[in-house]
Protein backbone atom coordinates (compact mmCIF):
# COMPACT_ATOMS: atom_id res chain seq x y z
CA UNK A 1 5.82 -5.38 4.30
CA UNK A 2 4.08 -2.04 4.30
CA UNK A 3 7.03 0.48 4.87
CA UNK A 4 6.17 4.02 4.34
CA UNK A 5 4.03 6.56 2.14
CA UNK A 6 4.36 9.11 -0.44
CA UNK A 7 2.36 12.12 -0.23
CA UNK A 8 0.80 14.22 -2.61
CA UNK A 9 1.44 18.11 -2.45
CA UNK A 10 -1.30 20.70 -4.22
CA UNK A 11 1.42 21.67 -6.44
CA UNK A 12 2.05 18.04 -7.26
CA UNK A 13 5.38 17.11 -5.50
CA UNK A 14 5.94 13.71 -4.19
CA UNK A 15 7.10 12.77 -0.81
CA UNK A 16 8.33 9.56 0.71
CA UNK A 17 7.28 10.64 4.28
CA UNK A 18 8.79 13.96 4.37
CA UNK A 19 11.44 14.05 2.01
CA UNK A 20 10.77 15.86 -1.81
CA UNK A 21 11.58 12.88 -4.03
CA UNK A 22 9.61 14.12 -7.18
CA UNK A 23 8.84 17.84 -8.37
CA UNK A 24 8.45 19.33 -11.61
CA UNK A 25 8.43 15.99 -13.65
CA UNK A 26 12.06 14.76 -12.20
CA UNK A 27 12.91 12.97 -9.68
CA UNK A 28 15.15 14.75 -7.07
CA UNK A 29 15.33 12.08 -3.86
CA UNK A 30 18.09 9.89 -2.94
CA UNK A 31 20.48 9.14 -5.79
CA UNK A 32 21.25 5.62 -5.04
CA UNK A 33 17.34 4.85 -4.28
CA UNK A 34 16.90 3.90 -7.83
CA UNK A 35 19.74 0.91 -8.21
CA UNK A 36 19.04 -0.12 -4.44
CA UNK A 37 15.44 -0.97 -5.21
CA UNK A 38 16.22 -2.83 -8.37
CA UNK A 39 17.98 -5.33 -6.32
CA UNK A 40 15.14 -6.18 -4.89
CA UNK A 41 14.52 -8.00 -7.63
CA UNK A 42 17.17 -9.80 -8.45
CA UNK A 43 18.88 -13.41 -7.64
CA UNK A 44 18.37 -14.85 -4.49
CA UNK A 45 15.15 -12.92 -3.79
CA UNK A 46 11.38 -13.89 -3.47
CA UNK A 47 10.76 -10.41 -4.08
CA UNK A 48 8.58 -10.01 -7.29
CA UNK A 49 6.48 -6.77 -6.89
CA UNK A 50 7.11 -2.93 -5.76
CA UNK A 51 4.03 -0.77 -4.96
CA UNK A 52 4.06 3.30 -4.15
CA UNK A 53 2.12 3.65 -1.20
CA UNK A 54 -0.52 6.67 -1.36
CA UNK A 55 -2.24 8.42 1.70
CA UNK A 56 -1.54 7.49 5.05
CA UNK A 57 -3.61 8.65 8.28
CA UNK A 58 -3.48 12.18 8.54
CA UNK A 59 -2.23 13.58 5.21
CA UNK A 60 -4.39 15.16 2.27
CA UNK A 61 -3.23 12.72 -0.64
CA UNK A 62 -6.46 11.96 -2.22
CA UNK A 63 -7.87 15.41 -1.86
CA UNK A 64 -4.49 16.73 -3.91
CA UNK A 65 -4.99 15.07 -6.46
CA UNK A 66 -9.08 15.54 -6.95
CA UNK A 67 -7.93 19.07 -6.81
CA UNK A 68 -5.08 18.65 -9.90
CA UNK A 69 -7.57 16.30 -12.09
CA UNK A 70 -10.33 18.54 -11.79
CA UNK A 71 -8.12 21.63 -12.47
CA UNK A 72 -5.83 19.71 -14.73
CA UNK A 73 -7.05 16.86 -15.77
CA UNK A 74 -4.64 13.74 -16.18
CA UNK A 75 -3.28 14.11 -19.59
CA UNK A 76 0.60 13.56 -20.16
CA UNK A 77 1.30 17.38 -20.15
CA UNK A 78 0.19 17.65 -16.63
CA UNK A 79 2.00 17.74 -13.20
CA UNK A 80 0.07 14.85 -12.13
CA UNK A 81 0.94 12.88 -14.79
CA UNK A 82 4.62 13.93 -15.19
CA UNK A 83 5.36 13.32 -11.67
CA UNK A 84 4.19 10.02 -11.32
CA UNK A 85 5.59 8.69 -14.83
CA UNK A 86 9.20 9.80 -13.11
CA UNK A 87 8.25 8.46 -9.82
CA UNK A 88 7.84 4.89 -11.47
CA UNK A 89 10.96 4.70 -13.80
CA UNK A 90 12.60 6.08 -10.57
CA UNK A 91 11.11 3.45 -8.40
CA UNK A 92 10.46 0.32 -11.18
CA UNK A 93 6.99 0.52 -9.42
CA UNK A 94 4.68 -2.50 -11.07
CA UNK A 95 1.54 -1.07 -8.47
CA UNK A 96 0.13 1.90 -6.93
CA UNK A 97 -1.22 1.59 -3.40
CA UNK A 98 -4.34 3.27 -2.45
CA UNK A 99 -4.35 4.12 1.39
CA UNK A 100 -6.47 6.81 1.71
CA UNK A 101 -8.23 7.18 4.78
CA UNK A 102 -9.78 10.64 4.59
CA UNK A 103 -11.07 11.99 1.17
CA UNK A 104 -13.12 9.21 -0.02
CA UNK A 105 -14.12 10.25 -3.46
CA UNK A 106 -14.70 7.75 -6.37
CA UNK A 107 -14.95 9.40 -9.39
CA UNK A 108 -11.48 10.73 -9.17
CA UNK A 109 -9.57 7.37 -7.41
CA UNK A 110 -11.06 5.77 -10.59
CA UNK A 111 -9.60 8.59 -12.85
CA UNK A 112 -6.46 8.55 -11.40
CA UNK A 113 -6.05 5.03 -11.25
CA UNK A 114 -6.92 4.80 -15.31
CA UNK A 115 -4.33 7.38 -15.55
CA UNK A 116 -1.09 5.64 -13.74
CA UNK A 117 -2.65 2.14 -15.67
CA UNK A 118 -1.94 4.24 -18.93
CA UNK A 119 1.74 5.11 -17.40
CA UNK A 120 2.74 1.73 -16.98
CA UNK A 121 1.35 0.94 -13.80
CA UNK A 122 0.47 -2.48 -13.88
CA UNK A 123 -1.94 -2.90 -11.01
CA UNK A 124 -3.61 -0.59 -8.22
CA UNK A 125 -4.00 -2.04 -4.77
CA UNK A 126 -6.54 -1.11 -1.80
CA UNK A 127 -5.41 -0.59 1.62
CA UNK A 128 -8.66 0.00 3.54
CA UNK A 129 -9.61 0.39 6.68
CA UNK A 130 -12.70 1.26 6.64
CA UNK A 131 -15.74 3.01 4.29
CA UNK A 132 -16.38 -0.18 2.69
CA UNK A 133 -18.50 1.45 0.07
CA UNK A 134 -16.19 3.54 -1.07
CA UNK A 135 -14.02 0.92 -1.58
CA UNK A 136 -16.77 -1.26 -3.78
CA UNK A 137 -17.17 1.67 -6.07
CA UNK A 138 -13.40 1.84 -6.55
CA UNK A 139 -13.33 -1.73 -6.82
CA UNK A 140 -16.24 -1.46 -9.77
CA UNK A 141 -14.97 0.93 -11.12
CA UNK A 142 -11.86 -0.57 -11.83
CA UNK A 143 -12.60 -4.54 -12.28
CA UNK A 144 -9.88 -6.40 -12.82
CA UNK A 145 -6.67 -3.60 -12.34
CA UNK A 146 -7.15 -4.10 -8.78
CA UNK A 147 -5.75 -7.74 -7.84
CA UNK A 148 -5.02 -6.91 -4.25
CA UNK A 149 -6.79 -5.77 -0.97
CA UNK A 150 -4.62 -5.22 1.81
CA UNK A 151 -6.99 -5.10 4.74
CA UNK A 152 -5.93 -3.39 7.96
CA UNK A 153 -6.75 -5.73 10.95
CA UNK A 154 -5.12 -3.37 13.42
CA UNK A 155 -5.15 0.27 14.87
CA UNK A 156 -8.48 1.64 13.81
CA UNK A 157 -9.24 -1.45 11.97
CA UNK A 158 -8.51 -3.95 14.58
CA UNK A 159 -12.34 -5.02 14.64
CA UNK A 160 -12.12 -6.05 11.02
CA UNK A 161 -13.29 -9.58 9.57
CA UNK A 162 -11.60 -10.77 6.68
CA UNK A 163 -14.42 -12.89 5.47
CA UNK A 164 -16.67 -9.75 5.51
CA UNK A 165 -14.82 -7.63 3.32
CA UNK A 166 -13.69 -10.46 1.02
CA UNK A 167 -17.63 -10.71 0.00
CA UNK A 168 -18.61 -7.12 0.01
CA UNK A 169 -15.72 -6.58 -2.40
CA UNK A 170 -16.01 -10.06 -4.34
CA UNK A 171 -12.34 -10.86 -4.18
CA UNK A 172 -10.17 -12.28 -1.21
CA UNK A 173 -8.27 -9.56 1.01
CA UNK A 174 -4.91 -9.80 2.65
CA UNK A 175 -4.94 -9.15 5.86
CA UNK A 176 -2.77 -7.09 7.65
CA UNK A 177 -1.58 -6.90 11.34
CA UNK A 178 0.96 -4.64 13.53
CA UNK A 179 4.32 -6.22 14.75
CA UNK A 180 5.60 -5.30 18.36
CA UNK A 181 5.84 -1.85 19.03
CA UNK A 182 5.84 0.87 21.91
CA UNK A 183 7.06 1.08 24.78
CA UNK A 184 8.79 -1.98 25.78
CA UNK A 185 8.14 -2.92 22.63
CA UNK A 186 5.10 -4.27 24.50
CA UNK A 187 2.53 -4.10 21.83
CA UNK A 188 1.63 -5.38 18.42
CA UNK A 189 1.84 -8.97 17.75
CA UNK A 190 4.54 -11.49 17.64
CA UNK A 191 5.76 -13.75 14.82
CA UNK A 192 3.81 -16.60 16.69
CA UNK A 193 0.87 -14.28 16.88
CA UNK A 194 0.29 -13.44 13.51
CA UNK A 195 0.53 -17.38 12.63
CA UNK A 196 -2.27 -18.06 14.70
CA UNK A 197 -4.39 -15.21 13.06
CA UNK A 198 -3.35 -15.65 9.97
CA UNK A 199 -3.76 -19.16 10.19
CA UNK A 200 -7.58 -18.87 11.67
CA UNK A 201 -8.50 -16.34 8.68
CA UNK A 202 -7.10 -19.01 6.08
CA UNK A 203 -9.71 -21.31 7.30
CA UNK A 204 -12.92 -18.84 8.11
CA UNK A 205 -11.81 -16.53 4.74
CA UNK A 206 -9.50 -18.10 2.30
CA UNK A 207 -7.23 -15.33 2.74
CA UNK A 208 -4.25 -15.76 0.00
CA UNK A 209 -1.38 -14.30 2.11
CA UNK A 210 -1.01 -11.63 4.57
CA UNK A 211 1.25 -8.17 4.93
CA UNK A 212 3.17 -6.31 8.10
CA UNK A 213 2.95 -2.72 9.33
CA UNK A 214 5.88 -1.43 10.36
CA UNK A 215 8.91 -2.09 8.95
CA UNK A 216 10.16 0.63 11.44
CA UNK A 217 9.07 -1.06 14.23
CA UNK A 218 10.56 -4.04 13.29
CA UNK A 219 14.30 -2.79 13.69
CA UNK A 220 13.69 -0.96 16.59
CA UNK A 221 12.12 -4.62 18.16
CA UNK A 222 13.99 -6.81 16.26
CA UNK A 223 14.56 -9.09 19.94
CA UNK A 224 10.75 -9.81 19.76
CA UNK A 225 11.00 -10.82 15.83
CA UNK A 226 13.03 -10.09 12.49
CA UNK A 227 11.45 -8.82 8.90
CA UNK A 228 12.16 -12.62 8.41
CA UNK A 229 10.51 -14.31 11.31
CA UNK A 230 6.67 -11.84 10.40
CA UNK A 231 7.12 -13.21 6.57
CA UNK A 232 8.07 -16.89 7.42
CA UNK A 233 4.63 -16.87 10.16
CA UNK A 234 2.52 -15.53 7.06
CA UNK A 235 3.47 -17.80 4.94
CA UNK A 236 3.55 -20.60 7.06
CA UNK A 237 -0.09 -19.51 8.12
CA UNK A 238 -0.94 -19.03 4.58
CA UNK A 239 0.65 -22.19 2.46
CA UNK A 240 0.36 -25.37 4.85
């Protein structure tokens, strides 16, 4: 489930949507955040991964930090570096999520990806929309630390085909869709929706599995389907 962002100041704090969690190499957010996201991972739970989400539509993420490696570079001394080594023992983060949808610069995504790798950040994911060859050049530039694509099939990339972007990045994507939302909570798609798209890009692109945007809008349509009943369609869609 794709939840929510943090942001990237020019100073270097941290943001999870407009709260300060991180700022001058400490992490200052929510006390209990910490301990409640280790639970994640323990007994029952399916749950075997936590990624930071950066960028989001709107917000000047990726252009920070260009700014702060090519002032600062990204050795462990810097703010950069500092603040994301506390974000991840904060957090337990084994990924970080690329969703930039503005700034568009290789060179740096690459550096800064290297960086967090060097930090203890196991993997680094793509969320794209669209720019496809910016996303290649991240994606060569990186080989085998990205394991994940996280395609958006909705909003501005509602037009997206799976089986497109799966062979202009040489690796299968996981699609994404929107649950119910707006007014009415008339639209988005359903539970049954998503496992009839998910289910038709299993066949025409081999996708492996399949992610959610918004958590948010979830709870506020819960009537129209849970967290539960959008993971249970994906994998349904995904696994038969």
């Amino acid at each position: 489930m794709r939840h929510a962002n943090h942001e990237e100041h020019d100073n270097g704090d941290l943001y999870y949507n407009d709260h300060l969690v991180v700022a001058g190499g400490r992490y200052v957010g929510d006390a209990g955040w910490p301990a409640r996201l280790r639970t994640l991972k323990q007994a029952p739970t399916s749950v075997n991964r936590i990624e930071v989400s950066v960028g989001a539509w709107g917000t000047p993420d990726w252009e920070a930090i260009d700014k702060l490696i090519t002032r600062d570079g990204t050795g462990s001394g810097t703010i950069l570096y500092r603040n994301f080594l506390a974000l991840k023992n904060a957090t337990g983060a084994d990924a970080i999520n690329n969703d930039d949808e503005a700034h568009y610069d290789v060179d740096s995504t690459v550096t800064f990806a290297r960086m967090a790798n060097a930090m203890g950040y196991r993997n680094f994911t793509l969320a794209p929309y669209t720019a496809v060859s910016y996303w290649q050049g991240v994606k060569n530039g990186l080989g085998a630390l990205v394991d994940r694509v996280y395609l958006q099939a909705y909003a501005g990339g509602s037009g997206n085909n799976p089986a497109t972007w799966s062979r202009s990045l040489g690796m299968p994507v996981d699609p994404g869709l929107w649950s119910k939302n707006g007014s009415g909570c008339s639209s988005g798609d359903s539970p049954a929706q998503v496992e009839s798209k998910m289910r038709s890009w299993k066949s025409s692109a081999g996708i492996p599995g399949g992610f959610m945007w918004l958590y948010d809008d979830m709870k506020k349509c819960s009537a129209q389907g849970t967290a539960a009943d959008y993971a249970r369609a994906i994998n349904t869609a995904t696994t038969s």
